[in-house]
Protein backbone atom coordinates (compact mmCIF):
# COMPACT_ATOMS: atom_id res chain seq x y z
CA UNK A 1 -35.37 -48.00 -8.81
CA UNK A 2 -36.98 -47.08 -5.43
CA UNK A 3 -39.88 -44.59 -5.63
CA UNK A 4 -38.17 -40.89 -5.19
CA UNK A 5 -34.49 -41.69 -5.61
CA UNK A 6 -33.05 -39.96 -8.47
CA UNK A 7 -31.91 -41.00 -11.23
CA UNK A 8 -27.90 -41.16 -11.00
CA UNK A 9 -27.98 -41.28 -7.31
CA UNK A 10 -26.71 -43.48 -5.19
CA UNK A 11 -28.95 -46.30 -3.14
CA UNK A 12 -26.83 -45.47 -0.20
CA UNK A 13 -24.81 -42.74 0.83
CA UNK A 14 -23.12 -41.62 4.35
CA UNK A 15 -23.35 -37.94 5.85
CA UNK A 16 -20.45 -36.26 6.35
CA UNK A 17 -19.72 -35.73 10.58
CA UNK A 18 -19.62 -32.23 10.23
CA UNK A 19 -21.45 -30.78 7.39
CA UNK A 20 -25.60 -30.80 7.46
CA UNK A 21 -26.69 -33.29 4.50
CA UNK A 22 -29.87 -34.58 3.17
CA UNK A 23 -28.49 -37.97 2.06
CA UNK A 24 -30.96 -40.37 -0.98
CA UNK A 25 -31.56 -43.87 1.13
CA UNK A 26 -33.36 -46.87 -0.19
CA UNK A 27 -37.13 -45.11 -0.02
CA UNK A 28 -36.28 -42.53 1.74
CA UNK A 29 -33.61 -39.84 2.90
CA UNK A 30 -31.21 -39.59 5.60
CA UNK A 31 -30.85 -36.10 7.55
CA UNK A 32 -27.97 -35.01 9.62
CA UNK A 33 -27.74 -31.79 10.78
CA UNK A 34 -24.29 -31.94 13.16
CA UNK A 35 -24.76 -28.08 14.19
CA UNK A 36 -27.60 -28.69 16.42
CA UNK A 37 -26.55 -32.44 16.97
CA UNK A 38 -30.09 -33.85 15.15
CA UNK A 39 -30.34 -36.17 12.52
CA UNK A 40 -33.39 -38.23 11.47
CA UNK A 41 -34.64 -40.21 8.13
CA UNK A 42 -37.89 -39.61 5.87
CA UNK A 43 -39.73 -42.72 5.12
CA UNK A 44 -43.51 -43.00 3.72
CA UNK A 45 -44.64 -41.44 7.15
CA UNK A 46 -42.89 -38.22 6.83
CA UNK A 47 -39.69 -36.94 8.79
CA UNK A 48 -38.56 -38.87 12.10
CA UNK A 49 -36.16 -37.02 14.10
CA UNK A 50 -33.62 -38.09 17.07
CA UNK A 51 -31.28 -36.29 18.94
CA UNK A 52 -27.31 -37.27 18.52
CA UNK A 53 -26.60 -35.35 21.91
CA UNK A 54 -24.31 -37.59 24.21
CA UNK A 55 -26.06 -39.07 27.23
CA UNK A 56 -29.72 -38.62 25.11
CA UNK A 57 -32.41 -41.15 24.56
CA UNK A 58 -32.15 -42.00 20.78
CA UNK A 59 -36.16 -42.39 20.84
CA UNK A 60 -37.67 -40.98 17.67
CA UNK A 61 -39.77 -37.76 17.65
CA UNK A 62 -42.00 -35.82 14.82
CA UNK A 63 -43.81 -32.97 13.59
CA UNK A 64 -46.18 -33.88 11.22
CA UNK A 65 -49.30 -32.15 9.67
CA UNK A 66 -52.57 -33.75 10.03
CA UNK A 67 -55.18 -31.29 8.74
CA UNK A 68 -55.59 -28.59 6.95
CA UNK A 69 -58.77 -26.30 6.49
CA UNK A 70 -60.09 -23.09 7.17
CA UNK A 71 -60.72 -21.68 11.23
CA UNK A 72 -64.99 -21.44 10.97
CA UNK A 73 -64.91 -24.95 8.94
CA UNK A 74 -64.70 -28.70 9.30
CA UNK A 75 -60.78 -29.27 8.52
CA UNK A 76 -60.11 -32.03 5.71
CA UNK A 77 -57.55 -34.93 7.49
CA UNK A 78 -54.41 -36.13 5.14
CA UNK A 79 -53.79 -39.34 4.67
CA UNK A 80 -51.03 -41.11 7.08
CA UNK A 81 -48.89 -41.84 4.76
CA UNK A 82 -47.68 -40.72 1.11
CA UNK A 83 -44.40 -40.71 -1.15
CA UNK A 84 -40.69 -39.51 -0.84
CA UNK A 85 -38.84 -37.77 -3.22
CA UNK A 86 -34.94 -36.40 -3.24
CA UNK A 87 -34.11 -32.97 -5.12
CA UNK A 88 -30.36 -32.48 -4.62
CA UNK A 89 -30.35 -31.27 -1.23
CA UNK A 90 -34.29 -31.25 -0.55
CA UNK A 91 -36.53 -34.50 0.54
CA UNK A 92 -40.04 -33.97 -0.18
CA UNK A 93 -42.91 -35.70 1.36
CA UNK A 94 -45.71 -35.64 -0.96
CA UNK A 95 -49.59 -36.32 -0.01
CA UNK A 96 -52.91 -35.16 -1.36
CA UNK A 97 -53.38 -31.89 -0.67
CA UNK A 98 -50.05 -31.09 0.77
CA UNK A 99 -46.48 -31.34 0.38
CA UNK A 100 -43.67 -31.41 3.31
CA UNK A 101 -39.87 -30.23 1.81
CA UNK A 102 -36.88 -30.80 4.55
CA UNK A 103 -34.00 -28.88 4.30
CA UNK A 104 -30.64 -28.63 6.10
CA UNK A 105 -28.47 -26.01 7.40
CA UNK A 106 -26.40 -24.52 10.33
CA UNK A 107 -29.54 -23.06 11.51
CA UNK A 108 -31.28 -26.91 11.93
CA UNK A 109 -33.80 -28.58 10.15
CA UNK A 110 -36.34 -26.80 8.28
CA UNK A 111 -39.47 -28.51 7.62
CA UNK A 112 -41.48 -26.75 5.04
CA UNK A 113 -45.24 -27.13 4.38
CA UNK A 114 -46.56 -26.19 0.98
CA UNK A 115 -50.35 -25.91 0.53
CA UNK A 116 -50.99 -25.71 -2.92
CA UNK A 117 -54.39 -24.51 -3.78
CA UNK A 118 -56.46 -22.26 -0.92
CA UNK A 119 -59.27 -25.13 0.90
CA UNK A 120 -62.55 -23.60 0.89
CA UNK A 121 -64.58 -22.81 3.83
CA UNK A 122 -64.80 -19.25 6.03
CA UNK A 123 -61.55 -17.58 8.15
CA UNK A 124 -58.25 -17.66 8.18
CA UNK A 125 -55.97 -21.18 7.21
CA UNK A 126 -55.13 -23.40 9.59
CA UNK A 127 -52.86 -26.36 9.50
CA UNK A 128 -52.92 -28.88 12.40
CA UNK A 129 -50.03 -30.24 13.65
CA UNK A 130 -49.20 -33.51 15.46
CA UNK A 131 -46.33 -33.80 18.01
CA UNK A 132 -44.95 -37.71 18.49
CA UNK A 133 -41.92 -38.70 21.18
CA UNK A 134 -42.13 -35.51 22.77
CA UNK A 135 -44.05 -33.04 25.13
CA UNK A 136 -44.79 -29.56 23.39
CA UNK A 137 -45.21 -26.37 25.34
CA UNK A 138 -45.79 -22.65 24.25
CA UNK A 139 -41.93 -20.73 24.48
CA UNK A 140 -42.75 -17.09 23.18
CA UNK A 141 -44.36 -16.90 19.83
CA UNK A 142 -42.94 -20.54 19.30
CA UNK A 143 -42.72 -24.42 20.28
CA UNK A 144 -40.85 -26.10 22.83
CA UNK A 145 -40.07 -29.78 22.30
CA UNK A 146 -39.55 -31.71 25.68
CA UNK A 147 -37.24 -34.80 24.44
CA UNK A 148 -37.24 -37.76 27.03
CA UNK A 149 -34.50 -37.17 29.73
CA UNK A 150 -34.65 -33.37 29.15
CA UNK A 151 -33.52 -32.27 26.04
CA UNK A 152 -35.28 -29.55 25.02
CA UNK A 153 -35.86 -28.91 21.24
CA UNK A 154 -37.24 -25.59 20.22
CA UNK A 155 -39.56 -25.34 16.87
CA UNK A 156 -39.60 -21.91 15.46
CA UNK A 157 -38.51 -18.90 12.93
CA UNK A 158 -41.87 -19.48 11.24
CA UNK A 159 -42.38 -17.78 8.04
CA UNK A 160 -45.52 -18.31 5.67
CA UNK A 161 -45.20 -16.90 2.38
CA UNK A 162 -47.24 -16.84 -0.33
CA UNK A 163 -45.74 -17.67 -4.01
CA UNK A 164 -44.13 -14.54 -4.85
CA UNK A 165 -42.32 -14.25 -1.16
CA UNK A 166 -45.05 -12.02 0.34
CA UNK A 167 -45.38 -12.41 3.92
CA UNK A 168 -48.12 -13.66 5.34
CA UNK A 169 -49.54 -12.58 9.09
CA UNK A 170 -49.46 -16.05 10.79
CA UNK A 171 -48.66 -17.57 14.16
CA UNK A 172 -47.81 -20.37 15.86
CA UNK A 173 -50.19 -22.20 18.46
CA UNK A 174 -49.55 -24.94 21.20
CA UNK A 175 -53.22 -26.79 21.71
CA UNK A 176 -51.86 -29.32 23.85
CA UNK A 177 -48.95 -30.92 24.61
CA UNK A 178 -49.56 -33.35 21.19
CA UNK A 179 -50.92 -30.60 19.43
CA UNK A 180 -50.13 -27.49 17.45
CA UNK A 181 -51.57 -25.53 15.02
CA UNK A 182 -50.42 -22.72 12.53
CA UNK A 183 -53.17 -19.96 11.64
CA UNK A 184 -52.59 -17.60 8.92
CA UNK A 185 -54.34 -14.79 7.05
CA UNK A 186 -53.90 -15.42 3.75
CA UNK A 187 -56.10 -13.00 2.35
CA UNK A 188 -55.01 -11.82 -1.44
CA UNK A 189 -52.24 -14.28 -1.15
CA UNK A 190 -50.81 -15.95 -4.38
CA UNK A 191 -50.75 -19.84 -3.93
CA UNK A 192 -49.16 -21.99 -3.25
CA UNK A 193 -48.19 -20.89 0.07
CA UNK A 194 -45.32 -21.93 1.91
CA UNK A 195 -44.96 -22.47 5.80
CA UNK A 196 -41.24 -23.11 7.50
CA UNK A 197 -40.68 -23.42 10.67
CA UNK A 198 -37.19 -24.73 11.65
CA UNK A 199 -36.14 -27.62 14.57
CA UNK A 200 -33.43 -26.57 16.36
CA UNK A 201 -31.49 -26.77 19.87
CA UNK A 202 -33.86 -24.63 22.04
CA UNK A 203 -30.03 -22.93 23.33
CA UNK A 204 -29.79 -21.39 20.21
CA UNK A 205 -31.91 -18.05 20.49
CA UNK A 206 -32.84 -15.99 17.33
CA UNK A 207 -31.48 -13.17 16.68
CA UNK A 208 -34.61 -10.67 16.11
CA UNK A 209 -34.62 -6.70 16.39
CA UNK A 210 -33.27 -6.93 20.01
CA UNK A 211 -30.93 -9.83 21.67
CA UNK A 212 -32.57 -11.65 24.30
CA UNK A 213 -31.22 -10.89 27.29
CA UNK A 214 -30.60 -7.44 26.48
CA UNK A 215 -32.39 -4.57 28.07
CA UNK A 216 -32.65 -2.98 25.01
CA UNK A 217 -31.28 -3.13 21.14
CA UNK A 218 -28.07 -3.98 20.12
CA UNK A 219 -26.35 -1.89 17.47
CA UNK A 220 -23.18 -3.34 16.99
CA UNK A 221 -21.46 -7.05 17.45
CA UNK A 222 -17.60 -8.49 17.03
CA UNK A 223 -15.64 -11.29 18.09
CA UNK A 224 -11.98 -10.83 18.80
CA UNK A 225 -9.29 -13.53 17.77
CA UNK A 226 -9.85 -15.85 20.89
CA UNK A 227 -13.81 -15.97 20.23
CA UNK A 228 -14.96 -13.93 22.50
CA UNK A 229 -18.07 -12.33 21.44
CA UNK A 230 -18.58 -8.47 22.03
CA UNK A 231 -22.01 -6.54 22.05
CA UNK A 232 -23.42 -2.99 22.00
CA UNK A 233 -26.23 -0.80 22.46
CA UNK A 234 -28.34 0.98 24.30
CA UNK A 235 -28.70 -1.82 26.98
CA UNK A 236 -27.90 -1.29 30.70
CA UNK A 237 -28.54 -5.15 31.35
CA UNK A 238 -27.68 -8.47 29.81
CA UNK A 239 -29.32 -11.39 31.30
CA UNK A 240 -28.68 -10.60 35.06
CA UNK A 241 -25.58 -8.68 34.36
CA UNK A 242 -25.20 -5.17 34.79
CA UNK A 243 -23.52 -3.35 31.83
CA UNK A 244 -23.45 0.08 30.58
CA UNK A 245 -24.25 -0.36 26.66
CA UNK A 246 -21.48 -2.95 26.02
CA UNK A 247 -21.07 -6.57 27.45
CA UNK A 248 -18.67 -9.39 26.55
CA UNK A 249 -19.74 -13.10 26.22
CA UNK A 250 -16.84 -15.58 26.67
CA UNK A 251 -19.09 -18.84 25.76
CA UNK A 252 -20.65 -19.22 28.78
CA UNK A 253 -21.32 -15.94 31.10
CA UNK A 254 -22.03 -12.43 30.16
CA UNK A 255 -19.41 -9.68 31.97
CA UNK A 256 -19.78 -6.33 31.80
CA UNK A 257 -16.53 -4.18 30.27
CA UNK A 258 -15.44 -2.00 33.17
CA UNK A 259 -17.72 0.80 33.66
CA UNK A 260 -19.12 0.25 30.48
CA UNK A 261 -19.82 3.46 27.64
CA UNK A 262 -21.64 6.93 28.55
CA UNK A 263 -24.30 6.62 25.75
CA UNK A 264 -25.94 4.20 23.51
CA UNK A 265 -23.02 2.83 21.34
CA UNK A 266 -23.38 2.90 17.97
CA UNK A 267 -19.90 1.02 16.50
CA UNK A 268 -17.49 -1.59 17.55
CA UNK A 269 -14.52 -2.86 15.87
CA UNK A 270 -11.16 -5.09 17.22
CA UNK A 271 -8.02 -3.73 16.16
CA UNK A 272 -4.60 -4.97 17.28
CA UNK A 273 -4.61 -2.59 20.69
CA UNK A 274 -8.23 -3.98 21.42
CA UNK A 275 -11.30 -3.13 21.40
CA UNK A 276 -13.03 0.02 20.24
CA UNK A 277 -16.81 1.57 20.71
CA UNK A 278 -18.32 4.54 19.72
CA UNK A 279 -21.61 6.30 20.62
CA UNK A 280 -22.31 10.11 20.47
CA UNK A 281 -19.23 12.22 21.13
CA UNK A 282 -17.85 9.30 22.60
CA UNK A 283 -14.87 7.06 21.16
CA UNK A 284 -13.04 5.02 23.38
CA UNK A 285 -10.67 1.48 23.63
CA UNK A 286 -10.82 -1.03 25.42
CA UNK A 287 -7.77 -2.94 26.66
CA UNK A 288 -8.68 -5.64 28.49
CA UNK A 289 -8.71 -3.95 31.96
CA UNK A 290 -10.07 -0.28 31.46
CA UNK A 291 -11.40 2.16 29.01
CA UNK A 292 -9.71 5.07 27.72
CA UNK A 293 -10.89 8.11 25.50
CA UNK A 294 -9.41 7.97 22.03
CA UNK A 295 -7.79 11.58 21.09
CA UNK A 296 -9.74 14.40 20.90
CA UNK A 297 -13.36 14.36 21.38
CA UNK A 298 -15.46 13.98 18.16
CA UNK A 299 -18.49 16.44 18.36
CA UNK A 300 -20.80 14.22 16.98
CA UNK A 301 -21.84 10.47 16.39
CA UNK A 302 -19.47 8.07 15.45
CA UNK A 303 -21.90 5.35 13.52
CA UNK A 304 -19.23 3.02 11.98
CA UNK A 305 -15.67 1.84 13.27
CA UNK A 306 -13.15 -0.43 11.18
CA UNK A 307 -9.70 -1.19 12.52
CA UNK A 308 -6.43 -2.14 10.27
CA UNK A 309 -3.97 -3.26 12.45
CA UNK A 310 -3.84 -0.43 14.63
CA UNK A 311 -4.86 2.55 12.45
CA UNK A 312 -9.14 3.21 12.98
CA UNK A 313 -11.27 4.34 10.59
CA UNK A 314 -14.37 5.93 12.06
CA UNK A 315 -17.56 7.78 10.19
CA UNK A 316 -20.53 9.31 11.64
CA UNK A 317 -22.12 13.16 12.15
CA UNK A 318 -19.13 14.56 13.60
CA UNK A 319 -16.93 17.33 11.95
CA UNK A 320 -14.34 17.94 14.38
CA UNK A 321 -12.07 16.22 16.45
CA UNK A 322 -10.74 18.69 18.89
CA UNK A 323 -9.70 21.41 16.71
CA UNK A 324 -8.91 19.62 13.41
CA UNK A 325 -11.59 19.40 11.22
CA UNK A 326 -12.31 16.21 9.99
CA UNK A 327 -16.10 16.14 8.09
CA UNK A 328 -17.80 13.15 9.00
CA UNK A 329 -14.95 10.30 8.71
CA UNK A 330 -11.52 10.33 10.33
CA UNK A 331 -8.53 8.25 11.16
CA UNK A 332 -6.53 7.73 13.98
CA UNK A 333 -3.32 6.63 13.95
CA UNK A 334 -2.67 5.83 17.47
CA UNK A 335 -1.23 9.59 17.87
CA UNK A 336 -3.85 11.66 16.45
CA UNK A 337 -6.87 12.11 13.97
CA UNK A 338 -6.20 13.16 10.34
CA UNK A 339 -8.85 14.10 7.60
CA UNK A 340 -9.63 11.66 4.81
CA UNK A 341 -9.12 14.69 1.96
CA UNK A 342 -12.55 17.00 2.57
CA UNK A 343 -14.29 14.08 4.01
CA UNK A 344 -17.96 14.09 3.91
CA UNK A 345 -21.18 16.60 3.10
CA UNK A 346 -23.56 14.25 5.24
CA UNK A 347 -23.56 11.22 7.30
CA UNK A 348 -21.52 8.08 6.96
CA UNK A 349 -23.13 4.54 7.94
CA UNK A 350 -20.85 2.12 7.05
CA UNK A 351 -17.01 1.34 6.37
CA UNK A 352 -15.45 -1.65 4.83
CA UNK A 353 -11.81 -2.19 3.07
CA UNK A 354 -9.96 -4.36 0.90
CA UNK A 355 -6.52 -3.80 -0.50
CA UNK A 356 -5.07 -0.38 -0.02
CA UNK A 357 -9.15 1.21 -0.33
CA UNK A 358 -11.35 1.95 2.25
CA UNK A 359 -15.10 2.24 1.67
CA UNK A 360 -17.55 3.96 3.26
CA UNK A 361 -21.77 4.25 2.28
CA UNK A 362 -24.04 6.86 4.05
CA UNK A 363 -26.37 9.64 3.22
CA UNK A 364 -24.04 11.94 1.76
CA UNK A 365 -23.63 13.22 -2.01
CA UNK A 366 -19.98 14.17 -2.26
CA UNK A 367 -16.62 12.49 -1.06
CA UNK A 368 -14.19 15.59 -1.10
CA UNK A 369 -15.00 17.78 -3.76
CA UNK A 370 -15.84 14.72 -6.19
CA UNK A 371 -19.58 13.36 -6.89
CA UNK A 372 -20.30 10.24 -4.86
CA UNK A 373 -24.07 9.46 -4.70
CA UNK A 374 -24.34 7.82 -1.12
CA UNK A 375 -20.43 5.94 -1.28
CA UNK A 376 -17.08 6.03 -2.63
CA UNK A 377 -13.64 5.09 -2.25
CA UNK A 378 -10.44 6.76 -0.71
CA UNK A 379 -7.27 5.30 -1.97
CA UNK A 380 -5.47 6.27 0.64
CA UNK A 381 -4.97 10.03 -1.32
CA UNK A 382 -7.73 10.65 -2.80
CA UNK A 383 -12.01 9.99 -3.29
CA UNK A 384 -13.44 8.34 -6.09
CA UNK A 385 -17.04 7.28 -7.37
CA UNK A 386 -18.37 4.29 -7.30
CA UNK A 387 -20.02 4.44 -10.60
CA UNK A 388 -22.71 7.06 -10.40
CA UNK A 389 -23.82 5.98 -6.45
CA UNK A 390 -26.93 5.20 -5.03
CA UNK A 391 -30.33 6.31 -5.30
CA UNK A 392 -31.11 6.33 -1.53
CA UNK A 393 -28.52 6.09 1.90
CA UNK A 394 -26.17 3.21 1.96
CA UNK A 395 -26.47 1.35 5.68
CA UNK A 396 -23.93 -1.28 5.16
CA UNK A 397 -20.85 -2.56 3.69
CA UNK A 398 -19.15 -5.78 3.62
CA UNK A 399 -15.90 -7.39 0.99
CA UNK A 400 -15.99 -10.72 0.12
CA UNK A 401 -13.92 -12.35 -2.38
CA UNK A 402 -12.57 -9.48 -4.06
CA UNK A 403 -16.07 -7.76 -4.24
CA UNK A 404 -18.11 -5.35 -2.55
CA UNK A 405 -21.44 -5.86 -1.02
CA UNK A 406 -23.66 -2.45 0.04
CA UNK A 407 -27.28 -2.82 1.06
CA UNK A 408 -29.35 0.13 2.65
CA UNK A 409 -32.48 1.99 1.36
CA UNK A 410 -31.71 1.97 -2.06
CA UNK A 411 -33.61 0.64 -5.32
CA UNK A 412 -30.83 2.42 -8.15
CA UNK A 413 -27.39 1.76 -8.10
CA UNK A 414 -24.75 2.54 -10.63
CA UNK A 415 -28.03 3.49 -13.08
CA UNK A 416 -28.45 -0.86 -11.99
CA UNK A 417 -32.27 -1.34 -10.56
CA UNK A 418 -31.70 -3.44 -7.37
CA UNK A 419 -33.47 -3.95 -4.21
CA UNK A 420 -31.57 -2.58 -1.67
CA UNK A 421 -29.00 -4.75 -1.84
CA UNK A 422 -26.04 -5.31 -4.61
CA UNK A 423 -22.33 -6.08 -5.39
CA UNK A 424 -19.79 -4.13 -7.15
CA UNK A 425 -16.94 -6.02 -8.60
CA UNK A 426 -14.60 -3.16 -9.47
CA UNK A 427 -16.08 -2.15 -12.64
CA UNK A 428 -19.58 -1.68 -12.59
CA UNK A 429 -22.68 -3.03 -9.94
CA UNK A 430 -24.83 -5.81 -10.48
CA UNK A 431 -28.84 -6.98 -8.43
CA UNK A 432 -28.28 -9.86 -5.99
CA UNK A 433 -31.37 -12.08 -7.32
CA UNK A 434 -34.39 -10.04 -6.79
CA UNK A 435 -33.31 -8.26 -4.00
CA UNK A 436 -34.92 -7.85 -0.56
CA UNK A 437 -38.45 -6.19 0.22
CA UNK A 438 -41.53 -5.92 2.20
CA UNK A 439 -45.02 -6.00 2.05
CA UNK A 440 -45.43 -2.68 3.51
CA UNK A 441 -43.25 -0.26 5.06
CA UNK A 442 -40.00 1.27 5.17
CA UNK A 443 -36.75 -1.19 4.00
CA UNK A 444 -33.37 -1.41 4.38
CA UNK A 445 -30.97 -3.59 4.76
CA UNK A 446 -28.58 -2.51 7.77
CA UNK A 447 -26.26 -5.11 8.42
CA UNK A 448 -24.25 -7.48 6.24
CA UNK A 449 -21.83 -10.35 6.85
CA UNK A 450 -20.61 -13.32 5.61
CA UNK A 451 -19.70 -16.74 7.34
CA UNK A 452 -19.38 -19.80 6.28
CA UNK A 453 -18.79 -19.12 2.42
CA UNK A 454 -22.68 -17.17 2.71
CA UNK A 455 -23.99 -13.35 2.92
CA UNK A 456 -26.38 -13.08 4.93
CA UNK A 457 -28.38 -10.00 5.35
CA UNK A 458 -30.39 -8.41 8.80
CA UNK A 459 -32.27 -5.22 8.95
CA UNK A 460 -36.09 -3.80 8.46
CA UNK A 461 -37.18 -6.67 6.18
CA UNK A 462 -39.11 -9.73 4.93
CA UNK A 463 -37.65 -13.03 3.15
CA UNK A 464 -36.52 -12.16 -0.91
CA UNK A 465 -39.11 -11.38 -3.07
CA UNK A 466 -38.74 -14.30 -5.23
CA UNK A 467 -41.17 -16.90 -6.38
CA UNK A 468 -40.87 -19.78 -4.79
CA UNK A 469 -42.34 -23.19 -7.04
CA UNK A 470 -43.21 -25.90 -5.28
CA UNK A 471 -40.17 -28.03 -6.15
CA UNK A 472 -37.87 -25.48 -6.06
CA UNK A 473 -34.90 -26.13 -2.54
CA UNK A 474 -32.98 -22.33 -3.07
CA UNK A 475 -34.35 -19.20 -1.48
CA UNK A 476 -32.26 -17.03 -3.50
CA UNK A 477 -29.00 -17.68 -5.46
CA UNK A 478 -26.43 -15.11 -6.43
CA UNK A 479 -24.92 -15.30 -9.52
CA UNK A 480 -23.61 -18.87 -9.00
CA UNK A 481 -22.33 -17.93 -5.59
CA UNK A 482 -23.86 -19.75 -2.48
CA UNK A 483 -27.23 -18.39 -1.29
CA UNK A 484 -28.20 -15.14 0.48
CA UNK A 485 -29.66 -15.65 3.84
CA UNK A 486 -31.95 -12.89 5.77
């Protein structure tokens, strides 16, 4: 049997066109990674890469490591070349003193280095990088690949971990235009300590605590049923467009919506009459061609929006639209606002529904006159509990399969210990994994979504505090279900 093939699996194997794969070869691996059109094989020398763009030079390029020591001593070199081995969907590339773990996703191809024990010698660790078939160049905090005739492949979302998911201070370094290095502080840190940064198409842009492009943060994003990709915030500017806190991306060019919002907007949701955005006593729809106020003005902030066909659910501060009360969540039917029952005694974050029942999570403590730690349920008549709520403000919602998802600020849930994020499946909650934390700091987890058959989480946060063995490929897994992604 070749050297790192697994048992069972087959000598040769072809890659689906569309789906990323890490395929077992005769020695070796095969990667294709269709998303950002790169595939490439892992042989004895490590991972070659090409790009499958049309009109691109098919020339092979690489990332490998080279060294790996401390900053104040003399580095120790690896040795050229070492063995392959395939662990489901993981190809490992395994020399003394190091080991390289490729992985594939939507995202691109991550290329993992795991240093098991800490070198000796004085400062911080430094792995040194060698760049073959292409011209590097600094692009931010990360890499720039320069493919022959032009393609441009970025190298970046670095994260260095140590082996119970703590985050390690690290960063990313272009020596020359064959060089790069990665320099971390791995003070206290637990090994073996990871390293991952990801190839990718450098058009692709990550999507950090503000969108590029963006004067400013962005609070809220939807696409409508053509694809057409709506953002908001406190922004006046998107690239060189001018646009008053929301903007519209059709694929290729920003536009700005009309005049755009007042103030910052907090919430956006499509419903069948278009599309609507909130901000602070503002609440208006857009239909195509202008804005128009929605009802009554709200006299406070409207932090979450969620549309069924044309009725809108909206929560936030407010506790009055016009002169009907309506504490803290409200729906519009098209004609006017109505209460949901008493509403709410604090804020409401986030809204989600499924079936006939709407959700909502927030700061409050009571739904109505009934008990509701943080969220609940209305029925359509009346609130309920969601067990006996959460012990700290609920940021997000999403439904997925019959199930809710909630993350936030929270540790306790339904008397459950989680880490800030966890699924209720009608009758009682349950942890995702270990959850998601920091090294230091305030948490939450503020947004939530799923795509692709995945949940993946954003907000003030790290990577899952999980320990991470060396021959381990999953970050995190859920309860049989596919993998949470932050």
């Amino acid at each position: 049997m070749p050297q790192g093939v697994e048992a069972g699996a087959p000598r040769t194997a072809q890659a689906s066109d569309t789906s990323p794969a890490v395929v077992p070869i005769h020695g070796g691996a095969r990667i294709h990674c269709p998303s950002q059109q790169i595939a490439g094989t892992v042989n004895a020398e490590g991972l070659w890469l090409t790009s499958t763009t049309t009109g691109t030079n098919a020339a092979r390029f690489r990332v490998v490591a080279t060294s790996l020591g401390r900053e104040f001593s003399a580095p120790a070199y690896l040795p050229p070349t070492g063995t392959v081995e395939v662990q489901g969907d993981v190809a490992r590339f395994v020399r003394k003193g190091l080991i390289e773990e490729y992985r594939v996703s939507a995202d691109g191809v991550q290329q993992d280095f795991l240093v098991e024990t800490s070198p000796a010698g004085a400062g911080h660790l430094r792995l040194g990088l060698q760049v073959t078939g292409a011209l590097a160049e600094g692009f931010g905090t990360d890499a720039r690949l320069q493919l022959p005739r032009g393609r441009p492949i970025a190298y970046r979302q670095l994260h260095v971990t140590d082996a119970f998911g703590l985050e390690l201070p690290s960063g990313l370094h272009v020596v020359s235009v064959d060089r790069l290095s990665v320099v971390m502080d791995d003070t206290g840190a637990t090994y073996p300590v990871r390293v991952d940064p990801t190839f990718s198409d450098a058009s692709w842009v990550s999507l950090g605590r503000s969108l590029p492009g963006a004067g400013s943060y962005v609070n809220a994003a939807v696409a409508d049923a053509s694809g057409s990709l709506y953002i908001a915030g406190n922004f006046n500017m998107v690239g060189d467009t001018a646009a008053e806190h929301v903007a519209k991306w059709d694929g290729k060019r920003w536009s700005a919506l009309g005049t755009g919002m007042i103030s910052p907007v907090h919430a956006l949701a499509v419903a069948d009459s278009g599309l609507y955005a909130g901000g602070y006593r503002e609440l208006s729809q857009w239909n195509g061609a202008s804005w128009t106020g929605v009802g009554p003005t709200l006299n406070g902030s409207v932090y979450a929006l969620v549309a069924v066909g044309d009725v809108l659910y909206a929560a936030g501060t407010f506790s009055s639209a016009g002169t009907t009360r309506v504490s803290r969540i409200a729906k519009w039917d098209g004609v006017g606002w109505a209460p949901l029952g008493e509403g709410l005694d604090d804020a409401g974050y986030a809204l989600a529904v499924s079936g006939g029942n709407l959700y909502v999570g927030g700061a409050f403590t009571h739904a109505g006159e009934v008990s509701a730690n943080r969220i609940a349920r209305w029925d359509g008549e009346r609130w309920w509990p969601l067990s006996s709520g959460a012990s700290a403000v609920v940021r997000s919602l999403v439904t997925w399969n019959g199930d809710l998802y909630a993350g936030g600020d929270f540790t306790l849930i339904g008397g459950v210990q989680v880490n800030r994020i966890a699924r209720w499946d009608g009758e009682g909650w349950s942890p995702l994994g270990t959850g998601l934390t920091r090294l230091s700091g305030a948490v939450n987890v503020s947004a939530l979504t799923v795509v692709g058959g995945e949940l993946y989480a954003g907000g003030f946060l790290t990577k899952p505090r999980e320990p991470k063995p060396v021959a381990s490929p999953n970050r995190m897994e859920v309860h049989g279900r596919p993998s949470v992604r932050d």
